[in-house]
C-alpha atoms as a PDB file:
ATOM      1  CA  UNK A   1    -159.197  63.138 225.317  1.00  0.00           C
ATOM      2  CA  UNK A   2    -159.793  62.197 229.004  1.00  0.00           C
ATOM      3  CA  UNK A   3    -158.668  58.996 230.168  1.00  0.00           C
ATOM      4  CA  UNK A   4    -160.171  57.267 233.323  1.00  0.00           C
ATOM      5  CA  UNK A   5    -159.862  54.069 235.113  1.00  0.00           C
ATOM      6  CA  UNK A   6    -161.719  51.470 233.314  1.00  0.00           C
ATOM      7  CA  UNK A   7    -164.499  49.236 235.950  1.00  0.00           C
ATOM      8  CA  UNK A   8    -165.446  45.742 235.631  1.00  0.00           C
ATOM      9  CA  UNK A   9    -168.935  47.422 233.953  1.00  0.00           C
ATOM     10  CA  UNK A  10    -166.855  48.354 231.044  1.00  0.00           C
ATOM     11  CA  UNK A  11    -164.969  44.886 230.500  1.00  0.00           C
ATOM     12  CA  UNK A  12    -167.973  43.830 227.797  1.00  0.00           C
ATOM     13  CA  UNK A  13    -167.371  47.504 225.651  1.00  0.00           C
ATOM     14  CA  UNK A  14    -163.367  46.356 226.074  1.00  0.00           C
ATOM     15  CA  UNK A  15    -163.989  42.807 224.729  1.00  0.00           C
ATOM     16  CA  UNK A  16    -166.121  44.167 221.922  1.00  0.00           C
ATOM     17  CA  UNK A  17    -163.624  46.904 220.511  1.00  0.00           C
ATOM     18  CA  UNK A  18    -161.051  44.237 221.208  1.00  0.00           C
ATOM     19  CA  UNK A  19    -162.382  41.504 219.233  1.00  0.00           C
ATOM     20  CA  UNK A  20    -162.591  44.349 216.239  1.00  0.00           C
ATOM     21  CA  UNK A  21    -158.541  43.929 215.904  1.00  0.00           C
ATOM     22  CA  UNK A  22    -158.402  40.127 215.648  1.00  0.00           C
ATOM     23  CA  UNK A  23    -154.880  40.372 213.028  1.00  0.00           C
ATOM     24  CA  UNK A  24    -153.411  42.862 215.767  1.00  0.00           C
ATOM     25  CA  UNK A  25    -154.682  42.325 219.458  1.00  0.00           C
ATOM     26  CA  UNK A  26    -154.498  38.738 220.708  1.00  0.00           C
ATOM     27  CA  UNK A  27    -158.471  38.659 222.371  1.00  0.00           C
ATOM     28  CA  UNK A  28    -158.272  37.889 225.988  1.00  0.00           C
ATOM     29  CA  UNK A  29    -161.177  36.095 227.981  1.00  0.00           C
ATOM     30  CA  UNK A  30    -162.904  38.892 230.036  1.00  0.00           C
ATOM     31  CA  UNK A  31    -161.605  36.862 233.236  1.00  0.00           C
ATOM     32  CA  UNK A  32    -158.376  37.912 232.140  1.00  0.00           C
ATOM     33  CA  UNK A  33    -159.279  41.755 231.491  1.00  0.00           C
ATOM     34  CA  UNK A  34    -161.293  41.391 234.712  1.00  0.00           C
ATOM     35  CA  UNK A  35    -158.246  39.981 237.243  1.00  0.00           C
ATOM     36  CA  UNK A  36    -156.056  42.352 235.121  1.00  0.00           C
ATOM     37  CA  UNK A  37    -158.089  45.358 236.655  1.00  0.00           C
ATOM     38  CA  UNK A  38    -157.055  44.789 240.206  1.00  0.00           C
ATOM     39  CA  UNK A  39    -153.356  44.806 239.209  1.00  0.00           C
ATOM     40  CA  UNK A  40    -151.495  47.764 240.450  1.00  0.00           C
ATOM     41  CA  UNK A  41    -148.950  47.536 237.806  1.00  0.00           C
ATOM     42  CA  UNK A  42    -151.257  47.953 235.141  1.00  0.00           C
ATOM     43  CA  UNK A  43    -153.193  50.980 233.978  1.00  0.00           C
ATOM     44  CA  UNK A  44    -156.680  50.164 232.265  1.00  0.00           C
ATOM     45  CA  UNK A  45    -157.643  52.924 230.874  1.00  0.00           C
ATOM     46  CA  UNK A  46    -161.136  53.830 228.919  1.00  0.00           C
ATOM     47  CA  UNK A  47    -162.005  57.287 227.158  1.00  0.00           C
ATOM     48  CA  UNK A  48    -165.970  58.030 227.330  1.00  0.00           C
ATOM     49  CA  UNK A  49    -168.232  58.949 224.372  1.00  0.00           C
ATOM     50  CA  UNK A  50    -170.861  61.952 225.470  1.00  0.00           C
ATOM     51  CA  UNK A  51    -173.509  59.567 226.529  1.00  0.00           C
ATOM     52  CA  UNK A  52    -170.834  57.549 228.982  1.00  0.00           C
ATOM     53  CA  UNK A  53    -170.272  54.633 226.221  1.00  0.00           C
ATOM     54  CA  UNK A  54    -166.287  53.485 225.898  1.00  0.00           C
ATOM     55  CA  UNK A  55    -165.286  55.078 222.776  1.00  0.00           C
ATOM     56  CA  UNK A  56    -161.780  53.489 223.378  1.00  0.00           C
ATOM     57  CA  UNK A  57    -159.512  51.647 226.021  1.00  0.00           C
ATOM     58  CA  UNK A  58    -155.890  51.763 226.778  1.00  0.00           C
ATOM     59  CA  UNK A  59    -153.766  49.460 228.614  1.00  0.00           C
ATOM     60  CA  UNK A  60    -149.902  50.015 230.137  1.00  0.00           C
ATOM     61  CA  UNK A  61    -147.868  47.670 232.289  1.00  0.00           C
ATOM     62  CA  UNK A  62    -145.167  49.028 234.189  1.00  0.00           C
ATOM     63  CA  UNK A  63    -146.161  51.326 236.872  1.00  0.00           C
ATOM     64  CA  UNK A  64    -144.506  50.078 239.794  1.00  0.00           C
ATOM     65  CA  UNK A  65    -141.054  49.713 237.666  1.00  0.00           C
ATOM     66  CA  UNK A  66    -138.230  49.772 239.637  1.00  0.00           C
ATOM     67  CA  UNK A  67    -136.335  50.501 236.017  1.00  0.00           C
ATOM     68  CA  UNK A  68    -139.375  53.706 235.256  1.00  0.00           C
ATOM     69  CA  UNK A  69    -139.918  51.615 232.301  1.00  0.00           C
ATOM     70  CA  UNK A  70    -143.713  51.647 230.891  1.00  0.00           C
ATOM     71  CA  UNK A  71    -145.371  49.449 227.960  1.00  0.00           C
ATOM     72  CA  UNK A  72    -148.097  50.934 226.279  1.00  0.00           C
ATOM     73  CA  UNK A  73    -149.512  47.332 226.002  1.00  0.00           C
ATOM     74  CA  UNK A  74    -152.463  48.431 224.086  1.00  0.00           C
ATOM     75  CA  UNK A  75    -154.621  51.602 222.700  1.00  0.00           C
ATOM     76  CA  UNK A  76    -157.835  50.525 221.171  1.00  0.00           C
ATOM     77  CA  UNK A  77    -160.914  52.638 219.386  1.00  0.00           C
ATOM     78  CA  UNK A  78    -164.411  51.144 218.858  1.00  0.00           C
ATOM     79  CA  UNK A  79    -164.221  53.390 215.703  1.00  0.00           C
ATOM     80  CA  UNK A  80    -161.243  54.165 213.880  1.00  0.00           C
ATOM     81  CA  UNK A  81    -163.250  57.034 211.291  1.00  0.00           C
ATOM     82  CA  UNK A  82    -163.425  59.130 214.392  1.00  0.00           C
ATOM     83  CA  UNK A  83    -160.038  59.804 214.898  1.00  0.00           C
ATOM     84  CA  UNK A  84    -159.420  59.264 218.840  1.00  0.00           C
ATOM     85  CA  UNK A  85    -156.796  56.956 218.593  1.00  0.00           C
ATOM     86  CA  UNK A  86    -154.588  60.450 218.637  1.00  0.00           C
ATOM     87  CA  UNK A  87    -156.072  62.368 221.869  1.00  0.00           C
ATOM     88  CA  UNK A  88    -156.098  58.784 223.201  1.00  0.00           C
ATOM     89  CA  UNK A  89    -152.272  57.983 222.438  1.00  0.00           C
ATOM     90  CA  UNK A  90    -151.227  61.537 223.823  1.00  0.00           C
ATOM     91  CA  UNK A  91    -153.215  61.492 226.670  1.00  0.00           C
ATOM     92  CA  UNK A  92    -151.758  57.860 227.793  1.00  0.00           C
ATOM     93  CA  UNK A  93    -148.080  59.636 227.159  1.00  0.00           C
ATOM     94  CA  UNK A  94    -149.267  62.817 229.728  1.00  0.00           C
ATOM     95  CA  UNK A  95    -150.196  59.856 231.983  1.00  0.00           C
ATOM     96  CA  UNK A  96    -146.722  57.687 231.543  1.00  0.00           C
ATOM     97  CA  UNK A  97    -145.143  60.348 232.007  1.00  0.00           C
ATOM     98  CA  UNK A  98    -146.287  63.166 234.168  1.00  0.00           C
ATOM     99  CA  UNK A  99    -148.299  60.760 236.354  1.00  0.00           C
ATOM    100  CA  UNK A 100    -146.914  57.616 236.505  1.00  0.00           C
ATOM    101  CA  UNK A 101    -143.329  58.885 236.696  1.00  0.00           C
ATOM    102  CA  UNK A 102    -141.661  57.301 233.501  1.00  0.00           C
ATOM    103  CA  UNK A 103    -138.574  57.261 231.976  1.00  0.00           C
ATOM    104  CA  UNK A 104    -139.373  55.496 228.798  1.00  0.00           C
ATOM    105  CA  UNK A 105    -142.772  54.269 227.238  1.00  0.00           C
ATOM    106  CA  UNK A 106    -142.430  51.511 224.550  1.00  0.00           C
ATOM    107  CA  UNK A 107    -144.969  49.365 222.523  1.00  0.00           C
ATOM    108  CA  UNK A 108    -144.914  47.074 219.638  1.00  0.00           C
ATOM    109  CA  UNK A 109    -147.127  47.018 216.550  1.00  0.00           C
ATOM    110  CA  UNK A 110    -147.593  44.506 213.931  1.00  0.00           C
ATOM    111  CA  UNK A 111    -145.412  45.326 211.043  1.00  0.00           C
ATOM    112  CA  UNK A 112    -147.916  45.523 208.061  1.00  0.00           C
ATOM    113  CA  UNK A 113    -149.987  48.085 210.492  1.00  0.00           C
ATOM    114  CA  UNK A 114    -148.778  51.313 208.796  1.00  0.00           C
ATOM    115  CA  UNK A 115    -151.516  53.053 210.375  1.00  0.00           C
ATOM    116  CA  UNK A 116    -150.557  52.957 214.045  1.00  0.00           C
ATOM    117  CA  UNK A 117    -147.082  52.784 213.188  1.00  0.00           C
ATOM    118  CA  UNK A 118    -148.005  56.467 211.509  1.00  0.00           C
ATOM    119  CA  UNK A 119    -149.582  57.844 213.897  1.00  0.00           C
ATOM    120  CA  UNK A 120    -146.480  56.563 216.675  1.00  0.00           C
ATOM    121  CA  UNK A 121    -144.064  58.031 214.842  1.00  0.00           C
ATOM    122  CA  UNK A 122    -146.340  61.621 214.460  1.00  0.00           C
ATOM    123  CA  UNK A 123    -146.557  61.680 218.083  1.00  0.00           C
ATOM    124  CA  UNK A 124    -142.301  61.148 218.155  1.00  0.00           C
ATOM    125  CA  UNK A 125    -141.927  57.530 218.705  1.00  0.00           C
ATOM    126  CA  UNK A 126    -138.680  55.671 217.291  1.00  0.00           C
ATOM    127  CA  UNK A 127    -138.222  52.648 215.640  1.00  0.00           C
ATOM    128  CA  UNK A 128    -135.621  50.472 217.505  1.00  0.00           C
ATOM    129  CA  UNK A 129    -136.078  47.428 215.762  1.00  0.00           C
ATOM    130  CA  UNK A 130    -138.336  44.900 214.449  1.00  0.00           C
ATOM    131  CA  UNK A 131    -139.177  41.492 216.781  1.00  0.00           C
ATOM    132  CA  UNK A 132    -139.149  38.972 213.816  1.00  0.00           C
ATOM    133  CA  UNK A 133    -142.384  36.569 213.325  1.00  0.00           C
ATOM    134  CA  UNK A 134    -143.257  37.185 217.144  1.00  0.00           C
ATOM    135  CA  UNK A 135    -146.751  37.099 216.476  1.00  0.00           C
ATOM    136  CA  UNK A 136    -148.876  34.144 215.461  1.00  0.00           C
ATOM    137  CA  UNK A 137    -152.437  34.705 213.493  1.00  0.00           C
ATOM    138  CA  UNK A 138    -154.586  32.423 211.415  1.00  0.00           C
ATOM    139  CA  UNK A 139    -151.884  29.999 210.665  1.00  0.00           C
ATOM    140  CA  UNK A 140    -148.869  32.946 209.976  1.00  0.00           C
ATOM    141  CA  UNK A 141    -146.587  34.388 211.820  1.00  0.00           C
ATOM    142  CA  UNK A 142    -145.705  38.159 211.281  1.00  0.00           C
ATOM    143  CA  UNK A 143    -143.318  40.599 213.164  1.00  0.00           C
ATOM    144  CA  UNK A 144    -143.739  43.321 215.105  1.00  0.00           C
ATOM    145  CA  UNK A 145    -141.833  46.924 215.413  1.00  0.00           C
ATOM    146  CA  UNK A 146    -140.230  47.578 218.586  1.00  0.00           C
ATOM    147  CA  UNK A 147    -140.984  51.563 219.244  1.00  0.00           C
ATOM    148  CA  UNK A 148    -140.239  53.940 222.564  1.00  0.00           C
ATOM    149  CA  UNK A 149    -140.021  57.485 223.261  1.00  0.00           C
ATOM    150  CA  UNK A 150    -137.878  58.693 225.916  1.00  0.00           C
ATOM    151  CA  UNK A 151    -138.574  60.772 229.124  1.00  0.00           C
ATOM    152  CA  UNK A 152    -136.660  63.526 227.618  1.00  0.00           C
ATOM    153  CA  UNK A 153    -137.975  63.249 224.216  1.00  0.00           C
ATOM    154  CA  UNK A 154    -141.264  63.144 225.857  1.00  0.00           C
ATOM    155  CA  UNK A 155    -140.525  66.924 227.413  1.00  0.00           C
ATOM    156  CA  UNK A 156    -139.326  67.967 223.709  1.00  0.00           C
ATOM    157  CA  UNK A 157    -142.481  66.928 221.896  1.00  0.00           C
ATOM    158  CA  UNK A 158    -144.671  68.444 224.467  1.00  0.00           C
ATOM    159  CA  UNK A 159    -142.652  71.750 224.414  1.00  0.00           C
ATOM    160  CA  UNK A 160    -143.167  71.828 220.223  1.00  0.00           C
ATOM    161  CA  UNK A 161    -146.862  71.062 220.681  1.00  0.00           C
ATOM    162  CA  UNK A 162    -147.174  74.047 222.995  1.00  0.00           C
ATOM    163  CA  UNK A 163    -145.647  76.503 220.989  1.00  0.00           C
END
């Protein structure tokens, strides 16, 4: 699925799908997302229904890297039942790596979210550890599991999927 920058039009669709995911996306003002647009070391990223509408938004930090390190800070789909959060995720690793020159992507996801965590590992992200009660949510804490996929790994998946 097609990724493009995201413009300060689209900040209210990016708000909405992100207040969707209150348990697993800490909501940010929309001056945040906004000043957060004109920052070079961050992608935001938005994939497009058929009628122009954000169907989904991705966010990575890390592009100007001296260390070719990128965090996939955030993928995001205004409805899960469609099943875009795949295209999405493997279209934002084409772009870490083949674009924005990287030598590993990483993310973290909230531990009870088997889900993502699912479809991470189908797309041949590792565990590397778990970030213990880093998160804080209606009056809990909960952890989060540290996951990355190597440049070279990267090349390896890719070659499987084009066989």
């Amino acid at each position: 699925m097609p990724l493009q920058p995201a413009t300060r039009d689209d900040l209210p669709a990016i708000c909405a799908i992100e207040s969707l995911y209150p348990a697993y996306i800490t909501v940010q003002p929309a001056e945040q997302h906004l000043a957060a647009l004109d920052d070079p070391n961050l992608a935001y990223l938005v994939a497009r229904d058929a009628d122009g509408s954000v169907a989904g938004y991705v966010i990575m930090a890390g592009r100007r890297s001296p260390h070719h390190i990128i965090e996939l800070r955030r993928i995001a789909v205004r409805n899960p039942s469609r099943r875009l959060g795949r295209p999405m995720l493997l279209e934002a690793m084409r772009l870490a790596f083949r674009e924005y020159g990287a030598h590993r992507l990483w993310l973290d996801v909230a531990e009870e979210n088997e889900r993502a965590q699912a479809l991470y590992r189908s797309a041949g992200f590792l565990q590397e550890g778990i970030l213990r009660e880093a998160h804080y949510h209606d009056g809990r804490y909960s952890s989060l599991v540290l996951m990355s996929m190597l440049e070279q790994e990267y090349k390896e998946q890719e070659g499987k999927e084009q066989t």
